[in-house]
ModelCIF file with pLDDT and N, C-alpha, C, O atoms, coordinates in Angstrom:
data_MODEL
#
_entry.id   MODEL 
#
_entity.id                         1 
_entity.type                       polymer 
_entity.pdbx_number_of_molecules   1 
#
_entity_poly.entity_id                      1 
_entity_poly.type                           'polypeptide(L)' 
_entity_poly.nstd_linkage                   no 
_entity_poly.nstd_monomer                   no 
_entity_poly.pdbx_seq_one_letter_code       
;(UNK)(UNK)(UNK)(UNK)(UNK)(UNK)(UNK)(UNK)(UNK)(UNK)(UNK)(UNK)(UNK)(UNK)(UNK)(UNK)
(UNK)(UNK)(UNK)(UNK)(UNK)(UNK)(UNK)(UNK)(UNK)(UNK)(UNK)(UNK)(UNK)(UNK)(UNK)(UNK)
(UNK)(UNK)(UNK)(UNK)(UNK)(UNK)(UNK)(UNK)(UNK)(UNK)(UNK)(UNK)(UNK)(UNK)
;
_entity_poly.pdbx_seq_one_letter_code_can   XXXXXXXXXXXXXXXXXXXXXXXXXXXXXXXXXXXXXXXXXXXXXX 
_entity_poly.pdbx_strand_id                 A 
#
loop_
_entity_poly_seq.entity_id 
_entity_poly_seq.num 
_entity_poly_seq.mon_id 
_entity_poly_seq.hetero 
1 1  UNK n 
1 2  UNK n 
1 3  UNK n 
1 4  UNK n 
1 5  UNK n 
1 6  UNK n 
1 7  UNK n 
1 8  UNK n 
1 9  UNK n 
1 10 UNK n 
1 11 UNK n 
1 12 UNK n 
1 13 UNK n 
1 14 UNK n 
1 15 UNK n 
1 16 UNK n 
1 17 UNK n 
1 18 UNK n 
1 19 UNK n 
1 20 UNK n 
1 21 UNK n 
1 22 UNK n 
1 23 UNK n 
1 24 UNK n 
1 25 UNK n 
1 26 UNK n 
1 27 UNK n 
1 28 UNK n 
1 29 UNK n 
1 30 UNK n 
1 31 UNK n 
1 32 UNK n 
1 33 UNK n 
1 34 UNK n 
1 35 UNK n 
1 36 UNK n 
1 37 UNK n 
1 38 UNK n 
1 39 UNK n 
1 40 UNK n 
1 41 UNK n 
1 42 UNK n 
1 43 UNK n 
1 44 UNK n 
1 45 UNK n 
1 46 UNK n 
#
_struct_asym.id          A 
_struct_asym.entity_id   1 
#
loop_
_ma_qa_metric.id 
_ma_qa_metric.mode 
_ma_qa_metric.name 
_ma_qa_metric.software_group_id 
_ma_qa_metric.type 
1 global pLDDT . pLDDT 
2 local  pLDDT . pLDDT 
#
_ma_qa_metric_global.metric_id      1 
_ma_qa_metric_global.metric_value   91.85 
_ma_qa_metric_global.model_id       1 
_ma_qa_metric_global.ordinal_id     1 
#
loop_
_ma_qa_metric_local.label_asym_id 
_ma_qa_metric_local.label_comp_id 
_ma_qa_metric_local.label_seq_id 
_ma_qa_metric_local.metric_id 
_ma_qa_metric_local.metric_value 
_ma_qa_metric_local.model_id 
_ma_qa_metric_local.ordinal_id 
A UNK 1  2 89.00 1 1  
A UNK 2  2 88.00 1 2  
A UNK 3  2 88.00 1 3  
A UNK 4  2 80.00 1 4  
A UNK 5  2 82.00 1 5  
A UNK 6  2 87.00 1 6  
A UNK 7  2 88.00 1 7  
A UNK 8  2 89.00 1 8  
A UNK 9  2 89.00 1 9  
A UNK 10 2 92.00 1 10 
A UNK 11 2 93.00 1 11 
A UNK 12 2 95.00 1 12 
A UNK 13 2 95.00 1 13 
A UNK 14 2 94.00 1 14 
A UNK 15 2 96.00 1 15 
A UNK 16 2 96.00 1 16 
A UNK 17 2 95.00 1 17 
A UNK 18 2 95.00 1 18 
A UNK 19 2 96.00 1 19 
A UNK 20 2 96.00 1 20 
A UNK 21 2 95.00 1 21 
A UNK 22 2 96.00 1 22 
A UNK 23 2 95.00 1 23 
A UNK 24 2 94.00 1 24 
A UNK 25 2 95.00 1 25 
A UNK 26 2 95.00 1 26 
A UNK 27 2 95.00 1 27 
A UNK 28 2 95.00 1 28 
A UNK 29 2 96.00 1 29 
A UNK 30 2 96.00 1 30 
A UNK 31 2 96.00 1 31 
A UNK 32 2 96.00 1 32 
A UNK 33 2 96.00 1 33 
A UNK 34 2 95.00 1 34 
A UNK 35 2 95.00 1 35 
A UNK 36 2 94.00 1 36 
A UNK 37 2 93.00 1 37 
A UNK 38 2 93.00 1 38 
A UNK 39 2 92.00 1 39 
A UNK 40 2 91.00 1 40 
A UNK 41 2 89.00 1 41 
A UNK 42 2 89.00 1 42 
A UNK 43 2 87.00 1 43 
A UNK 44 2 84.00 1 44 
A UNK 45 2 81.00 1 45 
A UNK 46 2 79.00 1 46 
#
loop_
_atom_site.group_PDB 
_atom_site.id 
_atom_site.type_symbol 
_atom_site.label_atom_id 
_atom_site.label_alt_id 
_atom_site.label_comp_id 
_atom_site.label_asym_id 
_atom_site.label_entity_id 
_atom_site.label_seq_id 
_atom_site.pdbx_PDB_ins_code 
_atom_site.Cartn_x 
_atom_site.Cartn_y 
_atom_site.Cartn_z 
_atom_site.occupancy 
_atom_site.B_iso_or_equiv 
_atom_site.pdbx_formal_charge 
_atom_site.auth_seq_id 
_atom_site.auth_comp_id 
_atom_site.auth_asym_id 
_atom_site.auth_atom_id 
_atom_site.pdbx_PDB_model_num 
ATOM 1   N N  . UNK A 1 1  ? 0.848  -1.189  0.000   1.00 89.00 ? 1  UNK A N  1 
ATOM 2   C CA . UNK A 1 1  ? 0.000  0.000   0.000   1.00 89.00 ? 1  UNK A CA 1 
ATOM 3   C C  . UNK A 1 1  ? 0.884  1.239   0.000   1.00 89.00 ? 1  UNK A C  1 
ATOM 4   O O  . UNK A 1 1  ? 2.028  1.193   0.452   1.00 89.00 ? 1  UNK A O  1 
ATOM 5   N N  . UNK A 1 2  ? 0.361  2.321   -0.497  1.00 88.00 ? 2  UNK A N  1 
ATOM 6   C CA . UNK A 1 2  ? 1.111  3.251   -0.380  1.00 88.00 ? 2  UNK A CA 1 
ATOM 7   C C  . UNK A 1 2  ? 0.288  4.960   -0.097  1.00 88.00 ? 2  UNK A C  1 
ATOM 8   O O  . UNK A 1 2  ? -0.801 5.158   -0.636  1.00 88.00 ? 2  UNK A O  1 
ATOM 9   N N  . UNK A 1 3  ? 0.954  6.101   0.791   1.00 88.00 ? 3  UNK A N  1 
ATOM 10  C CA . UNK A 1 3  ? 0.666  7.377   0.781   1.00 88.00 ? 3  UNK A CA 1 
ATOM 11  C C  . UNK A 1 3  ? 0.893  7.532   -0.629  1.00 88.00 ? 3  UNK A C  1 
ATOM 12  O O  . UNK A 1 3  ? 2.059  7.432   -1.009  1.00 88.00 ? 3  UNK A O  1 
ATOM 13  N N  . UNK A 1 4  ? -0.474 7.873   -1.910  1.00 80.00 ? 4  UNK A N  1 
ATOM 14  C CA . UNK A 1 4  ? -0.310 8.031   -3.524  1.00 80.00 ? 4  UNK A CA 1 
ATOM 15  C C  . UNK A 1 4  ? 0.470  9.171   -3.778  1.00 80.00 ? 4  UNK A C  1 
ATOM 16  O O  . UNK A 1 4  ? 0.791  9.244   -4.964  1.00 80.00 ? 4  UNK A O  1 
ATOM 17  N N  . UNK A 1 5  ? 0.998  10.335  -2.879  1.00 82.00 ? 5  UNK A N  1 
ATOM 18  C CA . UNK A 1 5  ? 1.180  11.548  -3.377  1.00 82.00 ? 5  UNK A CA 1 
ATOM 19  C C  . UNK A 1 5  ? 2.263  11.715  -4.039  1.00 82.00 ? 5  UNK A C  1 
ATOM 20  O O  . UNK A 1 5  ? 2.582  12.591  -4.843  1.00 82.00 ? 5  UNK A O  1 
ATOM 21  N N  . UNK A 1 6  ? 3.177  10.213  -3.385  1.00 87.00 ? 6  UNK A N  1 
ATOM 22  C CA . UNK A 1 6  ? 4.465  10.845  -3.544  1.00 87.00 ? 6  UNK A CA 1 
ATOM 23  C C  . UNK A 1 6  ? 4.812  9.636   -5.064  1.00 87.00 ? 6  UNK A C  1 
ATOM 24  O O  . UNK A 1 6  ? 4.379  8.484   -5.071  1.00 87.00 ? 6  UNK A O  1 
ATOM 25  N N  . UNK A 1 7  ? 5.650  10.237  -6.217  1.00 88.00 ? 7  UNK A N  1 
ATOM 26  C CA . UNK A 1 7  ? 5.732  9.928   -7.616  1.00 88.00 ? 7  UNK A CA 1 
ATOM 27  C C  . UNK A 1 7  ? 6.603  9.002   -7.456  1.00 88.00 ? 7  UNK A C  1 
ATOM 28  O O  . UNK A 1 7  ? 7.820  9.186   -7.421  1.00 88.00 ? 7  UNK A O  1 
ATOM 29  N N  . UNK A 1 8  ? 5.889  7.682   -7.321  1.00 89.00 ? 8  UNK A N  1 
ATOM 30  C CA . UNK A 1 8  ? 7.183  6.374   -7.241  1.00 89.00 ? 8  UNK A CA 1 
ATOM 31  C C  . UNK A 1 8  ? 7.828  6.133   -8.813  1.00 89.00 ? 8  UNK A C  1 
ATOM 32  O O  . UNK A 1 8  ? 8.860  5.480   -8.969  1.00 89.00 ? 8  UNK A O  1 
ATOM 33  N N  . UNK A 1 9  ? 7.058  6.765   -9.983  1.00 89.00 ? 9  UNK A N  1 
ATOM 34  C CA . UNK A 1 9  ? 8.012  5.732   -11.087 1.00 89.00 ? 9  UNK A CA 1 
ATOM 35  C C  . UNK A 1 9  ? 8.813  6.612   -11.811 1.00 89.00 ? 9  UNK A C  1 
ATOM 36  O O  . UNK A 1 9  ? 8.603  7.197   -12.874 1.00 89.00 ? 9  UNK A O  1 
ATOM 37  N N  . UNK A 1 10 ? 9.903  6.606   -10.945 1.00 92.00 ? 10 UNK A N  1 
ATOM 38  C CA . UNK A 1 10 ? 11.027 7.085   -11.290 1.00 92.00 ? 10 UNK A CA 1 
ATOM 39  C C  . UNK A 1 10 ? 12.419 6.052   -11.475 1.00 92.00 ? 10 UNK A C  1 
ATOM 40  O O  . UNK A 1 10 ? 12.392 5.015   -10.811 1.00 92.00 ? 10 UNK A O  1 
ATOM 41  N N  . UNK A 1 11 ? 13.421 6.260   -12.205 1.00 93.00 ? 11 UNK A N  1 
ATOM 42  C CA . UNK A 1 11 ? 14.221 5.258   -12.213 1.00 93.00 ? 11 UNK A CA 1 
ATOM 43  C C  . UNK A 1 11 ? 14.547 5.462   -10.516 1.00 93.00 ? 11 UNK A C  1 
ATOM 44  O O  . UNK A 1 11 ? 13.785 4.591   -10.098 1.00 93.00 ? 11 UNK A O  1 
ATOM 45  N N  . UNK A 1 12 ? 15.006 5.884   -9.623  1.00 95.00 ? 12 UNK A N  1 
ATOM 46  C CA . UNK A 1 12 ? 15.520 6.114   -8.526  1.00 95.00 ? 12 UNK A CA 1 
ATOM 47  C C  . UNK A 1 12 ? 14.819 5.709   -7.449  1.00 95.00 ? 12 UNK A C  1 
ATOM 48  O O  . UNK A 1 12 ? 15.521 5.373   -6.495  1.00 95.00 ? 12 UNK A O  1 
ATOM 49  N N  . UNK A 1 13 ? 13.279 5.611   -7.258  1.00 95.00 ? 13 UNK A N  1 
ATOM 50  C CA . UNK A 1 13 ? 12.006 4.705   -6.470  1.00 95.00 ? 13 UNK A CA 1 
ATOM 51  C C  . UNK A 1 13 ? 12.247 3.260   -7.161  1.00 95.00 ? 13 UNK A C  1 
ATOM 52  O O  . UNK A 1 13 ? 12.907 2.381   -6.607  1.00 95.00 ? 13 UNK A O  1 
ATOM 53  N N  . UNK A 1 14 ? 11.734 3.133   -8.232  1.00 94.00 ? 14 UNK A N  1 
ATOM 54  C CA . UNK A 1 14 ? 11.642 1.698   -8.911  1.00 94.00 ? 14 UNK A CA 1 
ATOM 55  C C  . UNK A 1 14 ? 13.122 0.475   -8.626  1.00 94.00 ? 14 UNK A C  1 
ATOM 56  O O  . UNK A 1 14 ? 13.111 -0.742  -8.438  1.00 94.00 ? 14 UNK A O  1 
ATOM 57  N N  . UNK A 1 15 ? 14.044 1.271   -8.691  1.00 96.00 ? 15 UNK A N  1 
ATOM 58  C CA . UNK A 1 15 ? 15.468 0.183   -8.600  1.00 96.00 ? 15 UNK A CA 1 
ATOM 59  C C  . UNK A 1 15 ? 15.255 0.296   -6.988  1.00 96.00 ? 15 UNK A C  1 
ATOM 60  O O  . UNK A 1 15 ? 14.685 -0.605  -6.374  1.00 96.00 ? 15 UNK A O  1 
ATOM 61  N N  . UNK A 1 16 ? 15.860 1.714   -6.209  1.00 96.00 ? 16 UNK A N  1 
ATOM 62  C CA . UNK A 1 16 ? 15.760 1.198   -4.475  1.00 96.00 ? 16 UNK A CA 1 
ATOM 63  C C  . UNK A 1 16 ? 15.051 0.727   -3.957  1.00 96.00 ? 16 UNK A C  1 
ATOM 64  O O  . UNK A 1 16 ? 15.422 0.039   -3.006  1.00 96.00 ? 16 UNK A O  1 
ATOM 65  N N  . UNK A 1 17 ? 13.560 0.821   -4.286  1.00 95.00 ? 17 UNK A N  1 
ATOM 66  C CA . UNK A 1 17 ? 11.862 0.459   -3.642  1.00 95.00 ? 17 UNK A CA 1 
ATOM 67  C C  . UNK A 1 17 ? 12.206 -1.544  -4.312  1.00 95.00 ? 17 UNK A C  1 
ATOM 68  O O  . UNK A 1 17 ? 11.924 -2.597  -3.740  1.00 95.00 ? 17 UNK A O  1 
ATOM 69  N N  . UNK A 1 18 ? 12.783 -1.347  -5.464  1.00 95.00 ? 18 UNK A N  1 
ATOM 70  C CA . UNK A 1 18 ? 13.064 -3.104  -5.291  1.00 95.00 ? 18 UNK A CA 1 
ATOM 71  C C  . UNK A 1 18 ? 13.893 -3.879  -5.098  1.00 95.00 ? 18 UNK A C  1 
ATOM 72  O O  . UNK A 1 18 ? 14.048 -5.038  -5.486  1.00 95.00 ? 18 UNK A O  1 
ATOM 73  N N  . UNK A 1 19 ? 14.494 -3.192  -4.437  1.00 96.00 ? 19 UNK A N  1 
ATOM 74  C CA . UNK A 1 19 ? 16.150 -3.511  -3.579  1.00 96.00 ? 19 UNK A CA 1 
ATOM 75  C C  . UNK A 1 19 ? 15.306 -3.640  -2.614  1.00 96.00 ? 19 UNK A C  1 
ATOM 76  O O  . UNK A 1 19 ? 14.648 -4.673  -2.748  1.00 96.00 ? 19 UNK A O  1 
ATOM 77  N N  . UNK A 1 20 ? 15.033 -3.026  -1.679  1.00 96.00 ? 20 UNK A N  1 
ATOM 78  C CA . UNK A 1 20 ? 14.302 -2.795  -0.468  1.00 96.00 ? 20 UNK A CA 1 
ATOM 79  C C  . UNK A 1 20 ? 13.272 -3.973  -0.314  1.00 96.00 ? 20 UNK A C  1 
ATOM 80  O O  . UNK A 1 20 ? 13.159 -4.527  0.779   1.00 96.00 ? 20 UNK A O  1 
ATOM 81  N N  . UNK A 1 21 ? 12.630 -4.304  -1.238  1.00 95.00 ? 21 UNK A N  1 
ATOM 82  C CA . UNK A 1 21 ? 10.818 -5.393  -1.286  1.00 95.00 ? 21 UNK A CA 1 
ATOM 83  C C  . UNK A 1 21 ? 12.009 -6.755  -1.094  1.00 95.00 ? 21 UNK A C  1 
ATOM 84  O O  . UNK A 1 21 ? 11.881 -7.411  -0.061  1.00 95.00 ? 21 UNK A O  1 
ATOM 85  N N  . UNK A 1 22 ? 13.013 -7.118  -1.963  1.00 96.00 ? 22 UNK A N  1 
ATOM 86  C CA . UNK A 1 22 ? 14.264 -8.323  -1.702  1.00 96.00 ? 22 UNK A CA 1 
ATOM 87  C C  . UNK A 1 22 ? 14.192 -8.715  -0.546  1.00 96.00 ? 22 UNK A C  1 
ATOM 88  O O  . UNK A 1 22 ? 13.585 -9.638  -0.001  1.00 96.00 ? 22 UNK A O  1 
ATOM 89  N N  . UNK A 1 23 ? 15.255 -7.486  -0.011  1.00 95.00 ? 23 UNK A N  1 
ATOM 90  C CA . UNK A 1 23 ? 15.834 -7.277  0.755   1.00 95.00 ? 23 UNK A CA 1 
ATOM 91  C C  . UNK A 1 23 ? 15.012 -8.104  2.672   1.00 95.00 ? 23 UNK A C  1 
ATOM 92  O O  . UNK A 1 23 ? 15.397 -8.958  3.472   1.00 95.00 ? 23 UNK A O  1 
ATOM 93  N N  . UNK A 1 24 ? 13.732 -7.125  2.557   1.00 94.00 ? 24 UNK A N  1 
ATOM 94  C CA . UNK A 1 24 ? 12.435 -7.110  3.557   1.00 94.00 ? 24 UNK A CA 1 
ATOM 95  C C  . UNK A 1 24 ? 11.786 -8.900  3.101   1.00 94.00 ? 24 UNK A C  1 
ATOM 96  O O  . UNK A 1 24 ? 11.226 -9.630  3.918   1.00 94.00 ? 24 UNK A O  1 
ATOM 97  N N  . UNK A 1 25 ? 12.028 -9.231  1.789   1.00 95.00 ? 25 UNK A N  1 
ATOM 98  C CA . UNK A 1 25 ? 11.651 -10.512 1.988   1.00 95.00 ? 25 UNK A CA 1 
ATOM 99  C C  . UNK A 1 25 ? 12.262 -11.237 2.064   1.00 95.00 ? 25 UNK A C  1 
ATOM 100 O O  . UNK A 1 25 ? 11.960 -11.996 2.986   1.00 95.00 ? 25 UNK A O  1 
ATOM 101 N N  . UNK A 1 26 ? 13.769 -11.711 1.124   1.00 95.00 ? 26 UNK A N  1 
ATOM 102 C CA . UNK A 1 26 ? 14.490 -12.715 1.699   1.00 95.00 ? 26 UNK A CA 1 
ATOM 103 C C  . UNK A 1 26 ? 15.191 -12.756 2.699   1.00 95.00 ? 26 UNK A C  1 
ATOM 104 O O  . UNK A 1 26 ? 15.523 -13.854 3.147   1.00 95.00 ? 26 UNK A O  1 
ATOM 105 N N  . UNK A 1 27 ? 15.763 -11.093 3.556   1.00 95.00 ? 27 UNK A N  1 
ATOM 106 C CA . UNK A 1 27 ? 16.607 -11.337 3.846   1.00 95.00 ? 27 UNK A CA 1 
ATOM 107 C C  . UNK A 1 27 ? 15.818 -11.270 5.631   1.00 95.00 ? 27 UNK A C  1 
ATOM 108 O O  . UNK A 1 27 ? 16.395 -10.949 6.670   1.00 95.00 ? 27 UNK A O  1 
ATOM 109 N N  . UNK A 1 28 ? 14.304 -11.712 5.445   1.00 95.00 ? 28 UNK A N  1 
ATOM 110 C CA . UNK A 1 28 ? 14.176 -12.368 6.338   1.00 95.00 ? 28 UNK A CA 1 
ATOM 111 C C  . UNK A 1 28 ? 13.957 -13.606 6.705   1.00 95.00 ? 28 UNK A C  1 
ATOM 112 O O  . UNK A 1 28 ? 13.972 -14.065 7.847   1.00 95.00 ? 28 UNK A O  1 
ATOM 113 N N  . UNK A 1 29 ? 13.737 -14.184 5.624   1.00 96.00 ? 29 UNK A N  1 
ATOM 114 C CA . UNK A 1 29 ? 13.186 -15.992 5.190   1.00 96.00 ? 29 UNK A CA 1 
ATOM 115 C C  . UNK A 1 29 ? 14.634 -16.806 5.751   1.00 96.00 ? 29 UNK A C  1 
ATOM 116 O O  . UNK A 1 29 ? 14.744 -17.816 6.446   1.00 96.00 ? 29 UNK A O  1 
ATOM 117 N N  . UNK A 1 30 ? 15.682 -15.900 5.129   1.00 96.00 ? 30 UNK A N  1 
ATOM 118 C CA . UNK A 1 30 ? 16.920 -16.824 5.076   1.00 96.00 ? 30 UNK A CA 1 
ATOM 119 C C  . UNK A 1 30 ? 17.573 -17.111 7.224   1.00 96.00 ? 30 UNK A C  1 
ATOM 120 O O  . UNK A 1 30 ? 18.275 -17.992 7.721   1.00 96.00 ? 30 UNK A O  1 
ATOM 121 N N  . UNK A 1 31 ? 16.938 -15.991 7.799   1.00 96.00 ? 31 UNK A N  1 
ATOM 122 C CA . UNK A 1 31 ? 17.415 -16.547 9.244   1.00 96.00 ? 31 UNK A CA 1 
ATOM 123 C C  . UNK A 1 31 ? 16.520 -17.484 9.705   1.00 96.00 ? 31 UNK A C  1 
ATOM 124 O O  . UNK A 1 31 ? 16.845 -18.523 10.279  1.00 96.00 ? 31 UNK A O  1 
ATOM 125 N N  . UNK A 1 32 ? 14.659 -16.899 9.302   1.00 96.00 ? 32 UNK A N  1 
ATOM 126 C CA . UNK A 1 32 ? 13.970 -18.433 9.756   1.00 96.00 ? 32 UNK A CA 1 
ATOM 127 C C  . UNK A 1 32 ? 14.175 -19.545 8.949   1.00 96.00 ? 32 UNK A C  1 
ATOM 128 O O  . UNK A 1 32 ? 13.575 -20.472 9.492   1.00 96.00 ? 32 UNK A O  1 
ATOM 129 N N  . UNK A 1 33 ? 14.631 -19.870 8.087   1.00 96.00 ? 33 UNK A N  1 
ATOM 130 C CA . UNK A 1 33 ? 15.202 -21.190 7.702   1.00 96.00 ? 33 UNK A CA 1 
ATOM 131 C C  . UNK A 1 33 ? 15.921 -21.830 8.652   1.00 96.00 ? 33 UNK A C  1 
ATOM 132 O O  . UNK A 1 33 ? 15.578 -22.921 9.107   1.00 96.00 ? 33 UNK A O  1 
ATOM 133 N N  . UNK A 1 34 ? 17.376 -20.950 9.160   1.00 95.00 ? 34 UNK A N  1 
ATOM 134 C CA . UNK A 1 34 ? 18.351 -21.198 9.680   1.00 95.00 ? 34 UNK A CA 1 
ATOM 135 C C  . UNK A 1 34 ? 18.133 -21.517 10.947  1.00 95.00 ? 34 UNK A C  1 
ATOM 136 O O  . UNK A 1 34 ? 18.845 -22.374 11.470  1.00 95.00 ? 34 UNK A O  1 
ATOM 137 N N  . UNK A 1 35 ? 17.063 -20.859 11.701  1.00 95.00 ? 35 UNK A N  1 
ATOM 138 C CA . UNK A 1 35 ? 16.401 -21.239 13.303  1.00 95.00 ? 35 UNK A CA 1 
ATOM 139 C C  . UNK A 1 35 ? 15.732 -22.505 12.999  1.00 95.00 ? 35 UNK A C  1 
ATOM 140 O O  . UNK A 1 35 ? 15.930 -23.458 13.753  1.00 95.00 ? 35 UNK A O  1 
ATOM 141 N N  . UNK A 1 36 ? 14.690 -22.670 11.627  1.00 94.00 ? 36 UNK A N  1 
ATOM 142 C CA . UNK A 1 36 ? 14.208 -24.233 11.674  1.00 94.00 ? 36 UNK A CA 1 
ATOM 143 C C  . UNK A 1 36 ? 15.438 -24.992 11.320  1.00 94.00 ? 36 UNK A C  1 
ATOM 144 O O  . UNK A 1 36 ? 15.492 -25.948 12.094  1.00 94.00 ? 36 UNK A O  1 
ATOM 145 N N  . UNK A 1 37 ? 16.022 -24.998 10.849  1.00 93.00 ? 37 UNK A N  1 
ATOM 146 C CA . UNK A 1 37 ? 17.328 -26.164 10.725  1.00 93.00 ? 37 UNK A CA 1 
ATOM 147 C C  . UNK A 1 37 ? 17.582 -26.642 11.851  1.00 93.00 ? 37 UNK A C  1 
ATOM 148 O O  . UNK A 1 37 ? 17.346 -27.751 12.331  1.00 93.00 ? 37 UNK A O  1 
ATOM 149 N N  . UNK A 1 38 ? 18.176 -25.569 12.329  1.00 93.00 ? 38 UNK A N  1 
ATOM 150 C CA . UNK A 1 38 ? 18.935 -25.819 14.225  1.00 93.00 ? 38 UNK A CA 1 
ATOM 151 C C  . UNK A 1 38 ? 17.903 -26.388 15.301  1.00 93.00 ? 38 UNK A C  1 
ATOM 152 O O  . UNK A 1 38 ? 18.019 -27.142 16.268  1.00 93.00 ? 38 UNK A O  1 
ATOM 153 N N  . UNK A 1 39 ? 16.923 -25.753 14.758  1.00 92.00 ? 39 UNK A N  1 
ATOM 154 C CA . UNK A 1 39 ? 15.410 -26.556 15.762  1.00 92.00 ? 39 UNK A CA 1 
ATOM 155 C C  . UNK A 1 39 ? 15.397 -28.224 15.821  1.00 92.00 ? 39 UNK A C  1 
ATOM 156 O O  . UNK A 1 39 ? 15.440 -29.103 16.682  1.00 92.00 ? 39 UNK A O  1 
ATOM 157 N N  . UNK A 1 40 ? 15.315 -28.120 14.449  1.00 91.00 ? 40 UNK A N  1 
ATOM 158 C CA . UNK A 1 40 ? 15.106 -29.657 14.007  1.00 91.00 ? 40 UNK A CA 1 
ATOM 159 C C  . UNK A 1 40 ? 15.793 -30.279 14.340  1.00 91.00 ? 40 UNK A C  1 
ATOM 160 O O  . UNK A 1 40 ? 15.309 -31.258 14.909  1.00 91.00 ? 40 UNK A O  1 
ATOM 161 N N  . UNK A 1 41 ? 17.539 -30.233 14.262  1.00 89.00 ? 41 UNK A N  1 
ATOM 162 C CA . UNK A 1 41 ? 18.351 -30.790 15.049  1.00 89.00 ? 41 UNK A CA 1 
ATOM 163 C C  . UNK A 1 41 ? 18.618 -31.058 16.072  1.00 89.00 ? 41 UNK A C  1 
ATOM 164 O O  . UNK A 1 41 ? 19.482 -31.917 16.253  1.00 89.00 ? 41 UNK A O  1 
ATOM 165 N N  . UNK A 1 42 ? 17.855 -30.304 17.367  1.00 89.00 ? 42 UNK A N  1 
ATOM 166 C CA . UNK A 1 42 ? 18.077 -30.780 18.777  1.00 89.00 ? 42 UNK A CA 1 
ATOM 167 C C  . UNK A 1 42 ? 17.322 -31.586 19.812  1.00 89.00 ? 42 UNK A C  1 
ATOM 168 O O  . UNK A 1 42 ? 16.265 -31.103 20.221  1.00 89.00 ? 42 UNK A O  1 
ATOM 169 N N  . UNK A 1 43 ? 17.616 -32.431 20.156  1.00 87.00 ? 43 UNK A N  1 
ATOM 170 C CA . UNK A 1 43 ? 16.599 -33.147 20.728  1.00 87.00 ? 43 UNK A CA 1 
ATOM 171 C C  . UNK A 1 43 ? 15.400 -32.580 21.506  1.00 87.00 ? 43 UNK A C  1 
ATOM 172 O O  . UNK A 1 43 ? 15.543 -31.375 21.711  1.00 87.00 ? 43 UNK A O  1 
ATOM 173 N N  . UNK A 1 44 ? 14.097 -33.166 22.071  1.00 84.00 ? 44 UNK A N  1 
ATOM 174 C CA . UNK A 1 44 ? 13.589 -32.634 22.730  1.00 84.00 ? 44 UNK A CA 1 
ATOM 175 C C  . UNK A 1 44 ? 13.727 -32.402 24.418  1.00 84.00 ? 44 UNK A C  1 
ATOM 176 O O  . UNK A 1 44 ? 14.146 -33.192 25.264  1.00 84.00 ? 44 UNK A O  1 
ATOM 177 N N  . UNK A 1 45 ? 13.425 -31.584 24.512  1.00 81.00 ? 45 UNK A N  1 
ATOM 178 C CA . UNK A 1 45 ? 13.386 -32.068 26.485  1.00 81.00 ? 45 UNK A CA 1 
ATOM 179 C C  . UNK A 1 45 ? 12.456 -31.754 26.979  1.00 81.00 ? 45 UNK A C  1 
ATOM 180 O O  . UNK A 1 45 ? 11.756 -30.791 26.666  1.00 81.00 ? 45 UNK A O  1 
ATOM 181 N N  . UNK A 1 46 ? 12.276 -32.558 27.891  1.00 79.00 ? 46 UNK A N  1 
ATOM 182 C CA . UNK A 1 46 ? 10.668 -32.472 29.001  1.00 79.00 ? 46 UNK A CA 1 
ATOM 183 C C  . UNK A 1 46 ? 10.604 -31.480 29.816  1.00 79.00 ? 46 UNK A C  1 
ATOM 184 O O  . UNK A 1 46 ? 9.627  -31.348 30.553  1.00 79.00 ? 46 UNK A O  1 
#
């Protein structure tokens, strides 16, 4: 969603605004991967 006022299609919005959408999505996927890995690996305890 966005405040419409402000003129996103510019070369300078369009390349950082999709650096940024990456960024906000993988470069959060890639630590919860890394917590379920390590999860999975440890035994349980009571």
């Amino acid at each position: 969603s966005a405040f419409a006022g402000l003129s996103a299609d510019t070369p300078f919005y369009n390349i950082v605004l999709g650096l940024v959408m990456l960024a906000g999505r993988f470069g959060v996927i890639l630590p919860v991967l890394a917590i379920a890995g390590s999860l999975a690996a440890k035994p349980a305890v009571p």
